[in-house]
Protein backbone atom coordinates (compact mmCIF):
# COMPACT_ATOMS: atom_id res chain seq x y z
CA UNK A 1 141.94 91.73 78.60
CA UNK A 2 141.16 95.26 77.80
CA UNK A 3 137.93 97.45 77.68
CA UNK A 4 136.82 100.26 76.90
CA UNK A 5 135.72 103.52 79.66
CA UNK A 6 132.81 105.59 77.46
CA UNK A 7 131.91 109.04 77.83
CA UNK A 8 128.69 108.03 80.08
CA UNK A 9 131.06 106.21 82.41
CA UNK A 10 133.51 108.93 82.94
CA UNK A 11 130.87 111.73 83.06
CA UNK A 12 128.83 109.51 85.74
CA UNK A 13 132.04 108.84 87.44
CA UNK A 14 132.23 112.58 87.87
CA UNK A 15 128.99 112.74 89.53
CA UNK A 16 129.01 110.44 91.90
CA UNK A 17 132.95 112.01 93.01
CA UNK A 18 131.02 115.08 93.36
CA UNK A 19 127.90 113.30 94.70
CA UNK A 20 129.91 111.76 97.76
CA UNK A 21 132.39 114.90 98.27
CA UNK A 22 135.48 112.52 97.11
CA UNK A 23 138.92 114.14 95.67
CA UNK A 24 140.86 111.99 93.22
CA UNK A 25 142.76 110.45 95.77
CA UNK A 26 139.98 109.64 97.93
CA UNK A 27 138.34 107.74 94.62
CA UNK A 28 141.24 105.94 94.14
CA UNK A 29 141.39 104.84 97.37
CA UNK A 30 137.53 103.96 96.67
CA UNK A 31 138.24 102.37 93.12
CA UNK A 32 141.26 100.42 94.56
CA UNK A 33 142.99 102.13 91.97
CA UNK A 34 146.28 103.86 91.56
CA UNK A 35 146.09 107.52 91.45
CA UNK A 36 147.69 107.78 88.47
CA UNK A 37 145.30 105.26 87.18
CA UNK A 38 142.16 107.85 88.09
CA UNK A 39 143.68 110.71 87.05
CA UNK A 40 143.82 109.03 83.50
CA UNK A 41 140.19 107.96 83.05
CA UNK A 42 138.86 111.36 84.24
CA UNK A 43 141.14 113.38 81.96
CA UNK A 44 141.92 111.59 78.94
CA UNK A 45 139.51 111.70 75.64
CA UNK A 46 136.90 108.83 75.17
CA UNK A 47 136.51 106.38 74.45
CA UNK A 48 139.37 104.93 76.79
CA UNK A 49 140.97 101.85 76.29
CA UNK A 50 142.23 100.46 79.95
CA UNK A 51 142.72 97.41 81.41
CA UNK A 52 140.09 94.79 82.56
CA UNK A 53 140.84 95.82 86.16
CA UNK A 54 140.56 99.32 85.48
CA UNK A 55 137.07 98.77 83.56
CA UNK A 56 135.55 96.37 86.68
CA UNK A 57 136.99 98.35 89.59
CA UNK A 58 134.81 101.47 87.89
CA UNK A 59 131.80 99.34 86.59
CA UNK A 60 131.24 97.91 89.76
CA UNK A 61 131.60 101.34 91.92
CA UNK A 62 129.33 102.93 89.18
CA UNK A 63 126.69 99.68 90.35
CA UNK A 64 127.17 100.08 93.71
CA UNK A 65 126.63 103.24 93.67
CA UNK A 66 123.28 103.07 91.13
CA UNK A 67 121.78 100.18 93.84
CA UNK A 68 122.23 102.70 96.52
CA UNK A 69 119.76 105.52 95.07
């Protein structure tokens, strides 16, 4: 299965690494992803085509995060 990471996601990605003081690595580590994996959806263009894991690890950290404010 594949999906597809939006601008939105990415750019709210962003805040919330900034929000909790995270590098990439540290997200990764957060994400459950590989480095290389992060690295990818925060620099390449939008929309993003990735794999189903990719697209739920960072959909469900963006909802954990969004049920925490």
């Amino acid at each position: 299965m594949q999906a597809i990471i939006t601008e939105t996601q990415r750019a709210t990605l962003l805040r919330e690494q900034g929000y909790l003081k995270l590098n990439r690595r540290g997200l990764a580590k957060k994400l459950g992803l590989s480095y290389g994996t992060v690295k990818t959806v925060l620099d390449a263009p939008t929309p993003l085509i990735v794999s189903g894991k990719t697209f739920t690890a960072v959909n469900n950290f963006l909802i954990d995060q969004l049920a925490k404010q």
